[in-house]
Protein backbone atom coordinates (compact mmCIF):
# COMPACT_ATOMS: atom_id res chain seq x y z
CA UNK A 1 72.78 46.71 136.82
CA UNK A 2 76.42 46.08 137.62
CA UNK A 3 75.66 42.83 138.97
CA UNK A 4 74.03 41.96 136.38
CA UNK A 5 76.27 42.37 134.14
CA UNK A 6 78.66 40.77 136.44
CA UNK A 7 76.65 37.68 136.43
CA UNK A 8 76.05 37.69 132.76
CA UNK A 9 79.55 37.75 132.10
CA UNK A 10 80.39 34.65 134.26
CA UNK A 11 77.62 32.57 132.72
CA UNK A 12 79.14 33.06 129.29
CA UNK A 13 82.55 34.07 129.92
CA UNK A 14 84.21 31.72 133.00
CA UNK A 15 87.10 30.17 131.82
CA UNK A 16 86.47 26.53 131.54
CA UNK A 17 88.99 23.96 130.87
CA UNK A 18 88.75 22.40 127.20
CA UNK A 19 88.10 18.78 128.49
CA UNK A 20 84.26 18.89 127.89
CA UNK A 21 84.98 19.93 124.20
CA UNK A 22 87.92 17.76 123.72
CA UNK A 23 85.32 15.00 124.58
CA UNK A 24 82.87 16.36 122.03
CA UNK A 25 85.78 16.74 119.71
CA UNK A 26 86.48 12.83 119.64
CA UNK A 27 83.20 11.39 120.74
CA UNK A 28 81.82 13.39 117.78
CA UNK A 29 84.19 11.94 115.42
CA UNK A 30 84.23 8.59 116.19
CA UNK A 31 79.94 8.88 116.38
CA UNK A 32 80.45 9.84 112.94
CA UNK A 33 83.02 7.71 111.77
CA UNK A 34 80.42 4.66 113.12
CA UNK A 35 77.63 6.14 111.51
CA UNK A 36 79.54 5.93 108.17
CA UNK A 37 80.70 2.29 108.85
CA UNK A 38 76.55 0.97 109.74
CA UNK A 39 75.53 2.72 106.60
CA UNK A 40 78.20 1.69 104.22
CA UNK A 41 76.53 -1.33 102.65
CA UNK A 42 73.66 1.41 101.85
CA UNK A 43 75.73 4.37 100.94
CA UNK A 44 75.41 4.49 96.99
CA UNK A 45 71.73 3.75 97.41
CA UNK A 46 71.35 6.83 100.14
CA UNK A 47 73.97 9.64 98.13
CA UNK A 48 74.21 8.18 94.66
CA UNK A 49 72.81 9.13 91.62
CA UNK A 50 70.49 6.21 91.09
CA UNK A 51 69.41 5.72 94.74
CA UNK A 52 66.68 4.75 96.49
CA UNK A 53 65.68 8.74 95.60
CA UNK A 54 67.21 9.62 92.07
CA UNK A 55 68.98 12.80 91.65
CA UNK A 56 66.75 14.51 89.56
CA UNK A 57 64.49 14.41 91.83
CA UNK A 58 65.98 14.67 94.85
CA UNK A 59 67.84 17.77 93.89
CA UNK A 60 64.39 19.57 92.58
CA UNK A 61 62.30 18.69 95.11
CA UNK A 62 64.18 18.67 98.19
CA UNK A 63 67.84 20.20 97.92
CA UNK A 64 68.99 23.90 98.60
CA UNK A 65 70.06 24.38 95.04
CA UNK A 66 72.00 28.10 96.14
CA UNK A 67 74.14 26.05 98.79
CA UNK A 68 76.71 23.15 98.30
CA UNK A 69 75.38 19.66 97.58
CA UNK A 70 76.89 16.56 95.66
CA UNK A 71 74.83 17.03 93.06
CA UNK A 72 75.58 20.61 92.55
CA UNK A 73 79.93 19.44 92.24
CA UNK A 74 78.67 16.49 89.93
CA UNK A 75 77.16 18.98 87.22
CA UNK A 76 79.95 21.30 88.17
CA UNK A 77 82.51 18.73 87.74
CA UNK A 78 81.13 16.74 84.53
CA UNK A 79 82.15 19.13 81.45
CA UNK A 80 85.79 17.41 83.06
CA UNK A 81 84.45 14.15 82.45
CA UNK A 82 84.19 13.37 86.01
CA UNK A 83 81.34 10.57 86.83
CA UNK A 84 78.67 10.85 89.65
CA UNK A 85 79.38 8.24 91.52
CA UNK A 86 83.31 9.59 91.71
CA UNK A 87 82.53 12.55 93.07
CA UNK A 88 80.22 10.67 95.50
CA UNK A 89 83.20 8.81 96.65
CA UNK A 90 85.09 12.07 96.80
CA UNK A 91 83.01 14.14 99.15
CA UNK A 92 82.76 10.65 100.95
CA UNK A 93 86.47 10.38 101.12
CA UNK A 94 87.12 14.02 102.84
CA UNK A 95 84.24 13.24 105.32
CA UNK A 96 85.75 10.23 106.63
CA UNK A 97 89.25 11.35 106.54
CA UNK A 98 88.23 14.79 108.36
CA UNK A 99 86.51 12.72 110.94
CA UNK A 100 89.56 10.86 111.18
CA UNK A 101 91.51 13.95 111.53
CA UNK A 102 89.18 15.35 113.94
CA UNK A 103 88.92 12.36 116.21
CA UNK A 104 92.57 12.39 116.80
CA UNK A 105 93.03 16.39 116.62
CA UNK A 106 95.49 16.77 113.70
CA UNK A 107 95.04 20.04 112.18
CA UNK A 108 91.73 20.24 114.08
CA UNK A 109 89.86 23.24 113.13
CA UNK A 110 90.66 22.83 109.81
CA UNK A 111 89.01 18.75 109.84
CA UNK A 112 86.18 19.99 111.56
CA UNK A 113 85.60 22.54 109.20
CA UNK A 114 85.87 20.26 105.97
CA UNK A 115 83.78 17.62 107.94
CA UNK A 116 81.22 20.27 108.49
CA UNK A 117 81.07 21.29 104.51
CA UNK A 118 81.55 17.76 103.20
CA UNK A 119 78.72 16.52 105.76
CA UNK A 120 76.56 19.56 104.57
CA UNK A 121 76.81 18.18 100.96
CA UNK A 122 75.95 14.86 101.44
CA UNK A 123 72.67 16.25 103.73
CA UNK A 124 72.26 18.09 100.84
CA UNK A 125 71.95 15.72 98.65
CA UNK A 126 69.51 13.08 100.40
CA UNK A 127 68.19 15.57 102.95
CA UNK A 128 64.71 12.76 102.52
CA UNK A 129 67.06 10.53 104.81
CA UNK A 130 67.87 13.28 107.27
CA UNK A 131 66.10 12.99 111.06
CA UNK A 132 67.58 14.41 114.02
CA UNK A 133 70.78 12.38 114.10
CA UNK A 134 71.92 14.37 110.96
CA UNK A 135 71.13 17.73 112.37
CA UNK A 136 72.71 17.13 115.87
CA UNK A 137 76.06 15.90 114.26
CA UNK A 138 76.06 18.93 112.30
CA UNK A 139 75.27 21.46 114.94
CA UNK A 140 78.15 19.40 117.10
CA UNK A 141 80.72 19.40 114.01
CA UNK A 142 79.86 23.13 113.27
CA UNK A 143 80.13 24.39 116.84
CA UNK A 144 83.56 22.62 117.82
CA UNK A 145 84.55 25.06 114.94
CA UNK A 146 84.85 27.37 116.88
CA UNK A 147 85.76 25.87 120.12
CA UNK A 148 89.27 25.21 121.66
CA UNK A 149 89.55 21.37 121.69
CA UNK A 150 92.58 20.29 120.49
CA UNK A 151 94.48 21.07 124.07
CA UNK A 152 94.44 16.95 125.46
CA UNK A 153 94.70 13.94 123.57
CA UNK A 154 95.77 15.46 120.12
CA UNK A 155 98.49 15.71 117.49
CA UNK A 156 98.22 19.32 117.23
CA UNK A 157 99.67 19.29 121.14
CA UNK A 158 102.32 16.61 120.42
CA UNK A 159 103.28 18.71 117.89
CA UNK A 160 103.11 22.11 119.27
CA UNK A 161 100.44 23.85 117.04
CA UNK A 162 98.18 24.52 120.39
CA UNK A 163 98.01 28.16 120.95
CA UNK A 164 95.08 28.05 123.71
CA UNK A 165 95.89 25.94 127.00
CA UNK A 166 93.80 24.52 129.91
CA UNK A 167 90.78 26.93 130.49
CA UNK A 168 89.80 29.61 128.71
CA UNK A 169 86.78 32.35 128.18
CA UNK A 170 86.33 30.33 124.97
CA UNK A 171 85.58 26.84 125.93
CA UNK A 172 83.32 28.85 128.34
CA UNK A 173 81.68 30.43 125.91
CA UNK A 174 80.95 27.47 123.19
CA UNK A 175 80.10 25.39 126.53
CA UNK A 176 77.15 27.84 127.24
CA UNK A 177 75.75 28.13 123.52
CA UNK A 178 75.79 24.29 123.40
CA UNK A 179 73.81 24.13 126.66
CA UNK A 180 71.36 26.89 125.72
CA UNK A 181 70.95 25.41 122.58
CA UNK A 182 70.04 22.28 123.96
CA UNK A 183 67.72 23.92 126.05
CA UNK A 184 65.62 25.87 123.31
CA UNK A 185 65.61 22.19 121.57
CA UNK A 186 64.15 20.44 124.57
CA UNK A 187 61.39 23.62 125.53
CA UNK A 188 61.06 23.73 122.06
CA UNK A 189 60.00 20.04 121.57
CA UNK A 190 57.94 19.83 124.96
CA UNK A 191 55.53 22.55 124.11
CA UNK A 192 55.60 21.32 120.50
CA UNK A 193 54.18 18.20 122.09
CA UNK A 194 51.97 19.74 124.31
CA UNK A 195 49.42 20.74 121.65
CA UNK A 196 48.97 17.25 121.26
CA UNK A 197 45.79 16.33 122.89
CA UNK A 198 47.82 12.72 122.83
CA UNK A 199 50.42 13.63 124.67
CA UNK A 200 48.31 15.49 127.34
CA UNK A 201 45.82 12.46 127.69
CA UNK A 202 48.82 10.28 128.24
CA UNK A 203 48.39 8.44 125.23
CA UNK A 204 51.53 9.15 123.16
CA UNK A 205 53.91 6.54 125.02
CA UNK A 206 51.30 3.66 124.57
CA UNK A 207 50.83 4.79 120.42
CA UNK A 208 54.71 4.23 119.91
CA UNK A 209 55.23 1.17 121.61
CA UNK A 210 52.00 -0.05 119.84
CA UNK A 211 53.07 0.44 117.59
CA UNK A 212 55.25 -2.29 114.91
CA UNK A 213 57.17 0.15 112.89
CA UNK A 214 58.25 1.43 116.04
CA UNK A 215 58.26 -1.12 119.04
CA UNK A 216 61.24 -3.65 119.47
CA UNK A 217 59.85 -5.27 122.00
CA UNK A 218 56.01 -6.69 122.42
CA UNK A 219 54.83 -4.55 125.35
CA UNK A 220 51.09 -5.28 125.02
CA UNK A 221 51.08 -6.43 128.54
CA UNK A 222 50.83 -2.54 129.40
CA UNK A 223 47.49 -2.00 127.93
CA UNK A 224 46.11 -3.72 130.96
CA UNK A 225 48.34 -1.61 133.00
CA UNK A 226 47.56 2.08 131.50
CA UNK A 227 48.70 4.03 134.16
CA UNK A 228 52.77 3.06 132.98
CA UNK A 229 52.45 4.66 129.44
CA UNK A 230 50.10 7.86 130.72
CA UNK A 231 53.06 8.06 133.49
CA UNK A 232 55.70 7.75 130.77
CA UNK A 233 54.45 10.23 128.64
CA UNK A 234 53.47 12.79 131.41
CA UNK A 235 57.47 12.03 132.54
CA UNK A 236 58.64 12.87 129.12
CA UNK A 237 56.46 16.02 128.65
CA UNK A 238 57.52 17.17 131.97
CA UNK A 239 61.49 16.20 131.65
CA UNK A 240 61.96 17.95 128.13
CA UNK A 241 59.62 21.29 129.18
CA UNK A 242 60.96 22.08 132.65
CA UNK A 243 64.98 20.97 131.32
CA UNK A 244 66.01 24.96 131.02
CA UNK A 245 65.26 25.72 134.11
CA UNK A 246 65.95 22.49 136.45
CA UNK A 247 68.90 21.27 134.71
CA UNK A 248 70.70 24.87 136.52
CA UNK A 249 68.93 24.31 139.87
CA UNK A 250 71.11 22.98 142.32
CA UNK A 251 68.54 21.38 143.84
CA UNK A 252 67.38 19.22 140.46
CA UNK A 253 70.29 19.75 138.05
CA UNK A 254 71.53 16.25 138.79
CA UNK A 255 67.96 14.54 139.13
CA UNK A 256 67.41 15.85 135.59
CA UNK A 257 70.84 15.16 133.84
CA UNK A 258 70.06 11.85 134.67
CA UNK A 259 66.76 11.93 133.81
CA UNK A 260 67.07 13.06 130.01
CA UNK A 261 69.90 10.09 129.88
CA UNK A 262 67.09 7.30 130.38
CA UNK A 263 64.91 9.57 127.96
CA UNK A 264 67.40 8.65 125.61
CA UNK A 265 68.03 4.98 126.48
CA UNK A 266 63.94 4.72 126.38
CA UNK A 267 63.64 6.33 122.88
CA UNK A 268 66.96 3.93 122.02
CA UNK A 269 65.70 0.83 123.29
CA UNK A 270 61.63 1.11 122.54
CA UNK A 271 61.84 2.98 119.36
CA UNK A 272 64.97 1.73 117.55
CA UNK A 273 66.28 5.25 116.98
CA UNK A 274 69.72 4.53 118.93
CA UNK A 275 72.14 6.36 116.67
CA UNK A 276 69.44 9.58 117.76
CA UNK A 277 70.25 8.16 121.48
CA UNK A 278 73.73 8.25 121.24
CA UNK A 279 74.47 11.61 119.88
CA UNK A 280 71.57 13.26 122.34
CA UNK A 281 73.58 11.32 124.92
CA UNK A 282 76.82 12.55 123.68
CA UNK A 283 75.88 16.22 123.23
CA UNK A 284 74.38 16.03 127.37
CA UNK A 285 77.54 14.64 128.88
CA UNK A 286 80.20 17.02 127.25
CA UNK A 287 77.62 20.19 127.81
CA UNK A 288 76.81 19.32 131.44
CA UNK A 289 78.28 16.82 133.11
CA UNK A 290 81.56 18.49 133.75
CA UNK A 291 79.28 21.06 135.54
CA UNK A 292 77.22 18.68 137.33
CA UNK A 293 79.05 15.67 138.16
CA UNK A 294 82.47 17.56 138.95
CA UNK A 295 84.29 14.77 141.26
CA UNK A 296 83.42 12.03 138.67
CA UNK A 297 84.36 14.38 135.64
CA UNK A 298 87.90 15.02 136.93
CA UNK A 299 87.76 11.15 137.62
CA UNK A 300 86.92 10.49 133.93
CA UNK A 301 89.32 13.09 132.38
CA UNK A 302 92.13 11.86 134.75
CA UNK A 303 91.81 8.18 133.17
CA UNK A 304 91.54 9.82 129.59
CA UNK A 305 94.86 11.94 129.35
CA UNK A 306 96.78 9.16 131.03
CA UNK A 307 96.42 8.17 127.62
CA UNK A 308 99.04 11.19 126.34
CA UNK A 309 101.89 9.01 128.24
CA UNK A 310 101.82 6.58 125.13
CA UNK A 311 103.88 7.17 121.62
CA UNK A 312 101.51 8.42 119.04
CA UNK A 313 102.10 8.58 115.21
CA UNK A 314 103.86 11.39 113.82
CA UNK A 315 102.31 13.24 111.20
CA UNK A 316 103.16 16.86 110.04
């Protein structure tokens, strides 16, 4: 019993230096910063009142009315003669200026948290528009919360408002929940596809890239070659199922970091869905990598902080 408890305590509890998160920090930000700039030509049509979904019936049909949404401030806000689109801009202001303050860690937990609440009210107000690149920002955005990752490459350590240095049970902590939660997501979606009698024939792969609203290339070649997509889908069952348990094997933790990368890339490059990609991809290499690829990690974060040697800005 001891040793268990031993053991459970330096799963969760080994201090960990803050690198991984301070990765997540600005890789996070700038991913959403990006995502912002791609759908800015869009934006009024996605959050406004008269978008491609109008308010009234976005709000009755899909919104949490009992938590915070755009639409909820707007009705708030209008007895002050404030306009809808206005307070569209507003909530749209504090997200990109939190992810601003995020990415270069300026008052960090308090950007993260208004990036978190301002992002919650725009999901909340087209959640129609929402797919998994909404819901993995914000599980990101609401975890570094909580985290210690303002220790390298921020204005809160220029400026001496770091109270937690180098490694700590905390970044140890977060680390873990971000890798088990990644875990349950990829078990989760496995067996989800497993009671798919597609996915067990080996037909799923061959469906998407068959598929034009998918596809962005013309693959048809394969369907004279139908072992490649039964492979490919067998591979991706397999890879997302087995990920709890071989991505902490010694023996397969690297074979399967890498693997779930070019599950990304695939679902990136033959699906379209790269913003989905890139955050998966993001979300993988600050939870694991520092674990699993520990020569090239201290490599990576050595060529990062070299970065602290230049002059930056000076904000109070």
């Amino acid at each position: 019993m001891r040793n268990l408890t031993l053991s459970f305590h330096q799963f969760f509890f080994k201090p960990v230096d803050q690198f991984p998160l301070v990765f997540l920090r600005i890789s996070i930000g700038l991913f959403g910063l990006l995502q912002c700039l791609l759908l800015s030509s869009e934006w009024f049509n996605l959050y406004g009142v008269n978008g491609y979904v109008e308010w009234f019936i976005s709000y009755d049909l899909f919104s949490i009315k009992e938590l915070p949404s755009i639409v909820g401030l707007a009705n708030f806000l209008m007895p002050w003669g404030v306009t809808d689109n206005a307070v569209v801009v507003l909530i749209t202001s504090i997200y990109v200026g939190a992810l601003i303050g995020v990415t270069l860690g300026w008052h960090t937990q308090k950007m993260l948290i208004l990036a978190w609440l301002s992002h919650f009210m725009l999901c909340n107000t087209a959640m129609t528009f929402g797919y998994g690149v909404e819901t993995f920002l914000h599980v990101g955005l609401f975890y570094l919360i909580f985290a210690p990752c303002n220790f390298y490459l921020s204005l809160d350590k220029l400026q001496g408002r770091v109270s937690q240095m180098g490694a700590t049970p905390e970044a140890g902590f977060i680390i873990r929940i971000i890798q088990i939660h990644l875990c349950l997501v990829y078990f989760n979606a496995g067996i989800a596809k497993m009671m798919g009698d597609d996915w067990l024939q080996g037909e799923a792969v061959w469906y998407v890239i068959g598929n034009a609203n998918y596809s962005q290339f013309d693959l048809s070649f394969l369907a004279s070659i139908p072992i490649i997509p039964k492979l490919l889908t067998w591979w991706t069952l397999l890879v997302e199922t087995a990920f709890p348990v071989f991505i902490y094997w010694n023996l397969t933790k690297r074979v399967w970091a890498i693997n779930i990368i070019f599950l990304h890339i695939g679902i990136g490059l033959l699906m379209g869905l790269n913003m989905f990609a890139l955050i998966m991809l993001l979300l993988n290499i600050g939870a694991f990598w520092w674990q699993i690829f520990p020569k090239y990690w201290i490599k990576f974060k050595t060529f990062c902080i070299t970065t602290e040697r230049f002059e930056w800005p000076v904000l109070s």
